[in-house]
Protein backbone atom coordinates (compact mmCIF):
# COMPACT_ATOMS: atom_id res chain seq x y z
CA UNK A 1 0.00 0.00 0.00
CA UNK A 2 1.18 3.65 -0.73
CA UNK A 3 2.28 5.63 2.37
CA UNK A 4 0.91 9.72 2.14
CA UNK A 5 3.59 11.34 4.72
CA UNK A 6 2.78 14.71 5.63
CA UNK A 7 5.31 17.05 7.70
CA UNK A 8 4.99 19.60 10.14
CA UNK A 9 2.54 22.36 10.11
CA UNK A 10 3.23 26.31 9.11
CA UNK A 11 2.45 28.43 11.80
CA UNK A 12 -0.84 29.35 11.10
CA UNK A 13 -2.46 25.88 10.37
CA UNK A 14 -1.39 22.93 12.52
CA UNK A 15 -0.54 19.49 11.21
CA UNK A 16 -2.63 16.47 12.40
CA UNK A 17 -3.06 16.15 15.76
CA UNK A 18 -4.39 13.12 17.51
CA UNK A 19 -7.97 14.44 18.49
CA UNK A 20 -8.63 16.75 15.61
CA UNK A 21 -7.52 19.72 13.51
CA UNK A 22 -7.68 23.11 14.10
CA UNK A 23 -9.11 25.50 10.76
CA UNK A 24 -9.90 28.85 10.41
CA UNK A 25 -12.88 29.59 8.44
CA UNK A 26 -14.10 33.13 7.01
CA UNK A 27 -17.19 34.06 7.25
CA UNK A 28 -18.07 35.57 3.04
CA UNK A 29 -19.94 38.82 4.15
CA UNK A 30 -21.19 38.94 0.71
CA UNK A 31 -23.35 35.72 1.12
CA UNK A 32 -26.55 35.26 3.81
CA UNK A 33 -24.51 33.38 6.39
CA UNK A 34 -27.95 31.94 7.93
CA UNK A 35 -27.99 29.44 4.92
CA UNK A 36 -28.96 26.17 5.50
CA UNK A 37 -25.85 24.51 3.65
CA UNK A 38 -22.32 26.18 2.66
CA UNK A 39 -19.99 25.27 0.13
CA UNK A 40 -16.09 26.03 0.75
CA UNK A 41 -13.18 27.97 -1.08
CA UNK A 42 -9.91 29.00 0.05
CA UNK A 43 -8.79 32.85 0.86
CA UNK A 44 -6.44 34.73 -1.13
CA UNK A 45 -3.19 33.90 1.65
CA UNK A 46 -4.67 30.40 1.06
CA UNK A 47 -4.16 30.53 5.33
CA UNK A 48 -7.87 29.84 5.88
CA UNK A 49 -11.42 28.43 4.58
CA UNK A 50 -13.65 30.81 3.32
CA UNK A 51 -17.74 29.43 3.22
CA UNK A 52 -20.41 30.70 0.67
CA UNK A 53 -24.30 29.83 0.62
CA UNK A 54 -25.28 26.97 -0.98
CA UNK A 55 -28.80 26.63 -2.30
CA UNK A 56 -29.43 23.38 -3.72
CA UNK A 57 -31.79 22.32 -5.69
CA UNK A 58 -33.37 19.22 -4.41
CA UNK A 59 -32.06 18.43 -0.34
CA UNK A 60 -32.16 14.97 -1.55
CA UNK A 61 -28.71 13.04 -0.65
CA UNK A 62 -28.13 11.43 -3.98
CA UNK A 63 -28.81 15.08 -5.29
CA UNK A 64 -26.65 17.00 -2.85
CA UNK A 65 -24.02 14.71 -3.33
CA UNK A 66 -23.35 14.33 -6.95
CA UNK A 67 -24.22 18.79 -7.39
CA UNK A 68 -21.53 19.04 -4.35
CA UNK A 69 -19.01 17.02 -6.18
CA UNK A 70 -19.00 18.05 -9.55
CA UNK A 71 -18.75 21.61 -8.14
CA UNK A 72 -15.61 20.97 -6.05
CA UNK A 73 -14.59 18.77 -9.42
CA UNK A 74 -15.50 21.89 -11.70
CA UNK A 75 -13.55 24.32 -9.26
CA UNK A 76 -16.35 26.71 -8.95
CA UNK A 77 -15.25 29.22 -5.93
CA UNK A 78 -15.99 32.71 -5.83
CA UNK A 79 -14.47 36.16 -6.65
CA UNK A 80 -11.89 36.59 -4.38
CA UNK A 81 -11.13 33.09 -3.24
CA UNK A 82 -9.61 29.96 -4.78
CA UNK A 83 -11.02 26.71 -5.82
CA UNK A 84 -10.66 23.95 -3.21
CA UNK A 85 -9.38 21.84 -5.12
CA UNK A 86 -5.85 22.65 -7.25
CA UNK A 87 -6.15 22.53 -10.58
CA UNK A 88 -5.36 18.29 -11.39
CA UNK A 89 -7.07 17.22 -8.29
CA UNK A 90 -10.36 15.34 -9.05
CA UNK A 91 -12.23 13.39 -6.86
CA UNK A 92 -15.03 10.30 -6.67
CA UNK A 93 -17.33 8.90 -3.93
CA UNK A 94 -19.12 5.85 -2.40
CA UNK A 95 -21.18 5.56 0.19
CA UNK A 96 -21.13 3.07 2.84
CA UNK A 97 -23.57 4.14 4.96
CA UNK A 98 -23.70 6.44 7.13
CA UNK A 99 -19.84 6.70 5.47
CA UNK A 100 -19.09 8.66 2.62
CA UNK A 101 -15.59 7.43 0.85
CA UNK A 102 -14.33 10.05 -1.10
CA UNK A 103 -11.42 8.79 -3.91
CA UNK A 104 -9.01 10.99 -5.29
CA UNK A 105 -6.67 11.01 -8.11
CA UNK A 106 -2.40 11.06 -7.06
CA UNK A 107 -2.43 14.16 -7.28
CA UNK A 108 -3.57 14.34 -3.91
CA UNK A 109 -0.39 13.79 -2.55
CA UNK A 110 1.34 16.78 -4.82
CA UNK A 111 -0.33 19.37 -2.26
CA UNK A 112 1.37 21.03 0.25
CA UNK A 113 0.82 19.82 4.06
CA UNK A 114 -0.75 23.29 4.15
CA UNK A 115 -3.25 23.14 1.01
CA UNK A 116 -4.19 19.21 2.45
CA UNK A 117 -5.00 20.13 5.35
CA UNK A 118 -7.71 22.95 3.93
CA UNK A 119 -8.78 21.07 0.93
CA UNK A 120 -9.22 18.13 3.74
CA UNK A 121 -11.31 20.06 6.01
CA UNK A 122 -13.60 21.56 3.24
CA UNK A 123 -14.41 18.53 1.72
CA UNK A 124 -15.52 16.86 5.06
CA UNK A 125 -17.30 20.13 6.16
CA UNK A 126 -19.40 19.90 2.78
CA UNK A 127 -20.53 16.94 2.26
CA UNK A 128 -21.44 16.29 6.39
CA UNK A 129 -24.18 18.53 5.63
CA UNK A 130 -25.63 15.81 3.26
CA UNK A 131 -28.14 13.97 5.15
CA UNK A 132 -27.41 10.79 6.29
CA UNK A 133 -23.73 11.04 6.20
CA UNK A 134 -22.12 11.44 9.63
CA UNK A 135 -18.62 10.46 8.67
CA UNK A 136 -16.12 11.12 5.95
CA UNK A 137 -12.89 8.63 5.15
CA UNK A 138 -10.33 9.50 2.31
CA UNK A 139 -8.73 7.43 -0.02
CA UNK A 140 -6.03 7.97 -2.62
CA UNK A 141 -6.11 5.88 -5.68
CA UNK A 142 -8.59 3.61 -3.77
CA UNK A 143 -6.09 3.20 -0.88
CA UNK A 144 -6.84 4.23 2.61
CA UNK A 145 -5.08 8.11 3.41
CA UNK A 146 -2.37 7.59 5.94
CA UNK A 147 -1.35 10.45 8.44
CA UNK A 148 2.14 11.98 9.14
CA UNK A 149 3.19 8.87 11.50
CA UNK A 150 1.72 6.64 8.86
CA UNK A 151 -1.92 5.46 10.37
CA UNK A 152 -4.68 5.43 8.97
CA UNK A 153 -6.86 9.06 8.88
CA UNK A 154 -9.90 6.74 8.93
CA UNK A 155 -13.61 8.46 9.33
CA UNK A 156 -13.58 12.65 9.95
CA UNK A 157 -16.45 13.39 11.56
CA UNK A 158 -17.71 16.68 12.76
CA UNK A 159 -15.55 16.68 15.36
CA UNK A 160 -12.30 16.28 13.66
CA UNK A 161 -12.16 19.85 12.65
CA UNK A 162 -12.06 22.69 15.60
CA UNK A 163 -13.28 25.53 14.05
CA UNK A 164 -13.68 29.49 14.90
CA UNK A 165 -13.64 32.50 13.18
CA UNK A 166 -10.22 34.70 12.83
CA UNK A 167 -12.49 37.58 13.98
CA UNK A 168 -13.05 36.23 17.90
CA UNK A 169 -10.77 38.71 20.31
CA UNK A 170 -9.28 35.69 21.85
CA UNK A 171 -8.67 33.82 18.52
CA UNK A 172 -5.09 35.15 18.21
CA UNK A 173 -2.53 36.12 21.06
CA UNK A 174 1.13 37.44 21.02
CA UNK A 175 4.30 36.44 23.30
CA UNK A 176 7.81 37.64 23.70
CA UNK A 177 10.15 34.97 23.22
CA UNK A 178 13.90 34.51 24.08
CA UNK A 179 15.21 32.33 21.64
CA UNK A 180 18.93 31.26 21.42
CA UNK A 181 21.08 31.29 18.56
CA UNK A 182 24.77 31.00 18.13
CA UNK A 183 27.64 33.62 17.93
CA UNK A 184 30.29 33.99 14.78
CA UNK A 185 32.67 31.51 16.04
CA UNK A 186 30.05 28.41 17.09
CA UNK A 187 31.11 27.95 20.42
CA UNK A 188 28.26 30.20 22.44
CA UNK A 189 24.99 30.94 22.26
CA UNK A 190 23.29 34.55 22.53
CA UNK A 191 19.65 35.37 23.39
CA UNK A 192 17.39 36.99 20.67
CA UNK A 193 13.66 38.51 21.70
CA UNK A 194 11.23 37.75 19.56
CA UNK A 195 7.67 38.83 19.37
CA UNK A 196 5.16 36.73 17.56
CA UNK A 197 1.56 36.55 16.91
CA UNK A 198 0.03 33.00 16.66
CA UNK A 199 -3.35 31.10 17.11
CA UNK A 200 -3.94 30.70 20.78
CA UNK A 201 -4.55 27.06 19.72
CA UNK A 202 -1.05 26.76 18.67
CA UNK A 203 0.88 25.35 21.69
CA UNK A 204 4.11 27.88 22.60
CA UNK A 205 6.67 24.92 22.18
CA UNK A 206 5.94 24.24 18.39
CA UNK A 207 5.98 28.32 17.97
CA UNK A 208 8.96 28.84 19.52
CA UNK A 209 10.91 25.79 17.43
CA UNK A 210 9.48 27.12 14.69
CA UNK A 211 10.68 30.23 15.08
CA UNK A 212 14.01 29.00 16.23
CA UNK A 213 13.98 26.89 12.83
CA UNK A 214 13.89 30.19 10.69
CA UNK A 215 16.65 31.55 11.62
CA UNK A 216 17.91 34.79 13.28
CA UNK A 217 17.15 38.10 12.80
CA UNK A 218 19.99 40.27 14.35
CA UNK A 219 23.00 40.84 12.99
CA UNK A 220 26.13 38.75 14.41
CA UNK A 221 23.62 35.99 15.25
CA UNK A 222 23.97 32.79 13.55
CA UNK A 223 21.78 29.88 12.75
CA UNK A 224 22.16 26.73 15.31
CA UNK A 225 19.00 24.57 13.33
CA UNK A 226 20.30 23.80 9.37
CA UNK A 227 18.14 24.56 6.62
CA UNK A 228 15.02 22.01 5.78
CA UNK A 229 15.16 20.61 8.99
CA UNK A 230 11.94 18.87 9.95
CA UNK A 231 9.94 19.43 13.28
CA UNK A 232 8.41 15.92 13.46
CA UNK A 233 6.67 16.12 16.59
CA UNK A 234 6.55 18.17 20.13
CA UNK A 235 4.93 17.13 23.61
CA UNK A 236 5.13 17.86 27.23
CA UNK A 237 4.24 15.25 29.78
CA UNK A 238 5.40 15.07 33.40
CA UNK A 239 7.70 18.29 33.51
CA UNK A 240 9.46 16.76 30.14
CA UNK A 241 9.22 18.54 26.68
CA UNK A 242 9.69 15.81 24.15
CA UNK A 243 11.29 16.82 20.78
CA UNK A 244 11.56 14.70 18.02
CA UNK A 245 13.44 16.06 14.39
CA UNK A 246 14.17 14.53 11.31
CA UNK A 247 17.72 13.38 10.08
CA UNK A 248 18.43 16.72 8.71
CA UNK A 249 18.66 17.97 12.44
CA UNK A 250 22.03 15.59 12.44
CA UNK A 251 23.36 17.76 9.55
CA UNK A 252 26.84 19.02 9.88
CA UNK A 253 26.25 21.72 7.26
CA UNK A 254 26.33 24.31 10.53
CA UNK A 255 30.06 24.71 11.84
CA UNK A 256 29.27 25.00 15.47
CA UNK A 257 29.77 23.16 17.85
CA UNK A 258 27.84 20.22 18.46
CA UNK A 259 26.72 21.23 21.84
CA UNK A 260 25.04 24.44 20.50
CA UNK A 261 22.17 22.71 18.70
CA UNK A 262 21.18 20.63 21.28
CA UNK A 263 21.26 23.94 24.19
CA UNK A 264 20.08 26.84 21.53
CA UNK A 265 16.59 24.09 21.67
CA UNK A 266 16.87 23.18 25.35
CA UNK A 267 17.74 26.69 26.34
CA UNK A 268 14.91 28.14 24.36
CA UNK A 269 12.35 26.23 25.74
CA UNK A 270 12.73 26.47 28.98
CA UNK A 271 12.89 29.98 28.64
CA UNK A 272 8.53 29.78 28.12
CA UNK A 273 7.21 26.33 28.39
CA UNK A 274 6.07 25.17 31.66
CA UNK A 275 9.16 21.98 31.55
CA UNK A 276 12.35 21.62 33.55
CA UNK A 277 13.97 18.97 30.88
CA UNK A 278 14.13 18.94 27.49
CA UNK A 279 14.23 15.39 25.32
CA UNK A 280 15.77 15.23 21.89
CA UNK A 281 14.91 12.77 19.12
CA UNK A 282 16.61 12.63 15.48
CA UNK A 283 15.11 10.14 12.86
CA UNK A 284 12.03 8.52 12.28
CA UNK A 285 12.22 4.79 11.66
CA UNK A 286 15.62 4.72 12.36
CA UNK A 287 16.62 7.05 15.22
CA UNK A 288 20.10 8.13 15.80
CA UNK A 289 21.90 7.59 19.75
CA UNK A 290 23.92 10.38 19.58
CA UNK A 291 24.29 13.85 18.21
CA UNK A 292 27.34 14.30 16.49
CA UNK A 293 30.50 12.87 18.61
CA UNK A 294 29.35 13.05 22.30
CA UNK A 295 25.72 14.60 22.91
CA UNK A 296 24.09 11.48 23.79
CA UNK A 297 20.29 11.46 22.26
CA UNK A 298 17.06 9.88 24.46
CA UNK A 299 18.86 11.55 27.54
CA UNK A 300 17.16 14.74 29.59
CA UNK A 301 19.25 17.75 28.96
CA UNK A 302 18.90 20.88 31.52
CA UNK A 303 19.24 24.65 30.30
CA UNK A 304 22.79 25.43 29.96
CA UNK A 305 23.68 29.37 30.71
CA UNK A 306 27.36 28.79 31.18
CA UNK A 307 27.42 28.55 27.08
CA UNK A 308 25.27 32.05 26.81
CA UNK A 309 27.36 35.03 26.17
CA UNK A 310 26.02 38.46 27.48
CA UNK A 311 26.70 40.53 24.11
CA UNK A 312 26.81 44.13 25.83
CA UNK A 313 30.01 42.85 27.90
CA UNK A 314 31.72 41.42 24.83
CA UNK A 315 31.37 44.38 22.96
């Protein structure tokens, strides 16, 4: 069976969590947003859903479903928004009651973990309207859609999908962050602030990795992450955040040190998560014990401030 892999999420849409997705969705203030059913589009930033009024018809299942998916097929959207569906993406269904099985062509898996996750979440919004169906399950080719830690997505139900609306006060919130980066010479770290605006339902340790992951923004400060590397997963449990990268973490594309890596992570998330240990994991099938020479891997590291150079005294 073909495996669909899917990394790590942008900042503004998360990747698939265990209990559900979180998805913005627009409200079109062109359309009467009482309507009994909505059809879906994407917004301009393609960042969030957009809905708009759907009138169809006959409310007859066997109706709803075959106007709903030659419209998604046809890539109908409105003005100012963009089709659902990219351009070679077409789609089929069965129903195995109360379960609809939608089929798509491979060019499912050409989409962006970004575009899936909207194009996922608009399909399953749509067609739950259609009475009688109370569940959604994907396939690809006719073979079952597998998430990023290769399982099976199975049936999306109403539930799968948190949703609110990017105009709610408490939708969004902003945090200073110290994040650690290295110096010229690799061998220290120095702090960088770092003000971001995320989804409140974005947990702090994926924004600040995330953020660490990009890069610096000060001049003299260095990179300690190398370019492309994956975030595969982030918890905390028990007073432990538990990090988990791919291979490209290992990368010795960065001339630093190999300690700086490891503590410009550590250091930065202990900074703003509520964790006195940090856990680091590189690989996914097959996981490396060490980073580079000595920095043994599955072990708890502490924050490190005897590496962290105050810059105002060095200059």
């Amino acid at each position: 069976m073909k495996r669909l892999i899917y990394g790590i999420f942008t900042v503004l849409l998360l990747g698939i969590l265990l209990t559900g997705c979180s998805v913005e969705v627009q409200e079109d203030q062109d359309k009467n947003n009482t309507a009994e059913y909505y059809l879906y589009d994407i917004n301009g930033d393609e960042t969030a859903l957009v809905r708009e009024a759907y009138t169809p018809e006959e409310s007859t299942a066997e109706y709803m479903l075959k106007d709903m998916m030659q419209r998604m097929n046809n890539k109908e959207s409105g003005k100012e928004a963009i089709s659902l569906l990219p351009d070679e993406l077409q789609m089929n269904y069965s129903v195995e009651a109360p379960v609809l099985v939608v089929n798509f062509n491979s060019s499912y898996k050409d989409m962006s973990a970004a575009r899936e996750i909207l194009v996922r979440a608009g399909v399953v919004k749509s067609f739950l309207q259609v009475p009688g169906i109370t569940a959604v399950r994907f396939t690809v080719e006719n073979e079952e859609l597998l998430d990023s830690r290769g399982n099976p997505v199975g049936d999306m139900t109403e539930d799968t999908f948190a949703e609110f609306t990017g105009n709610e006060p408490d939708a969004y919130c902003s945090n200073t962050f110290t994040l650690y980066f290295t110096d010229k010479e690799g061998t220290h770290l120095v702090k960088e602030q770092r003000t971001v605006r995320y989804k409140r339902t974005i947990p702090k340790e994926r924004i600040i990795l995330e953020q660490l992951m990009k890069g610096p923004m000060e001049k003299g400060h260095y990179p300690t992450i190398p370019e492309n590397t994956e975030l595969l997963n982030v918890t905390i449990a028990d007073g432990v955040c538990y990090v988990a990268f791919d291979q490209m973490f290992s990368s010795y594309a960065l001339e630093v040190s190999e300690k700086i890596p490891v503590y410009s992570v550590v250091n930065s998330l202990l900074d703003a998560v509520d964790a006195d240990k940090v856990q680091i994991t590189v690989g996914e099938k097959e996981k490396l014990d060490t980073f580079g020479q000595k920095m043994a891997l599955y072990r708890f590291y502490e924050r490190n401030d005897k590496l962290v150079v105050d810059e105002k005294e060095t200059k």
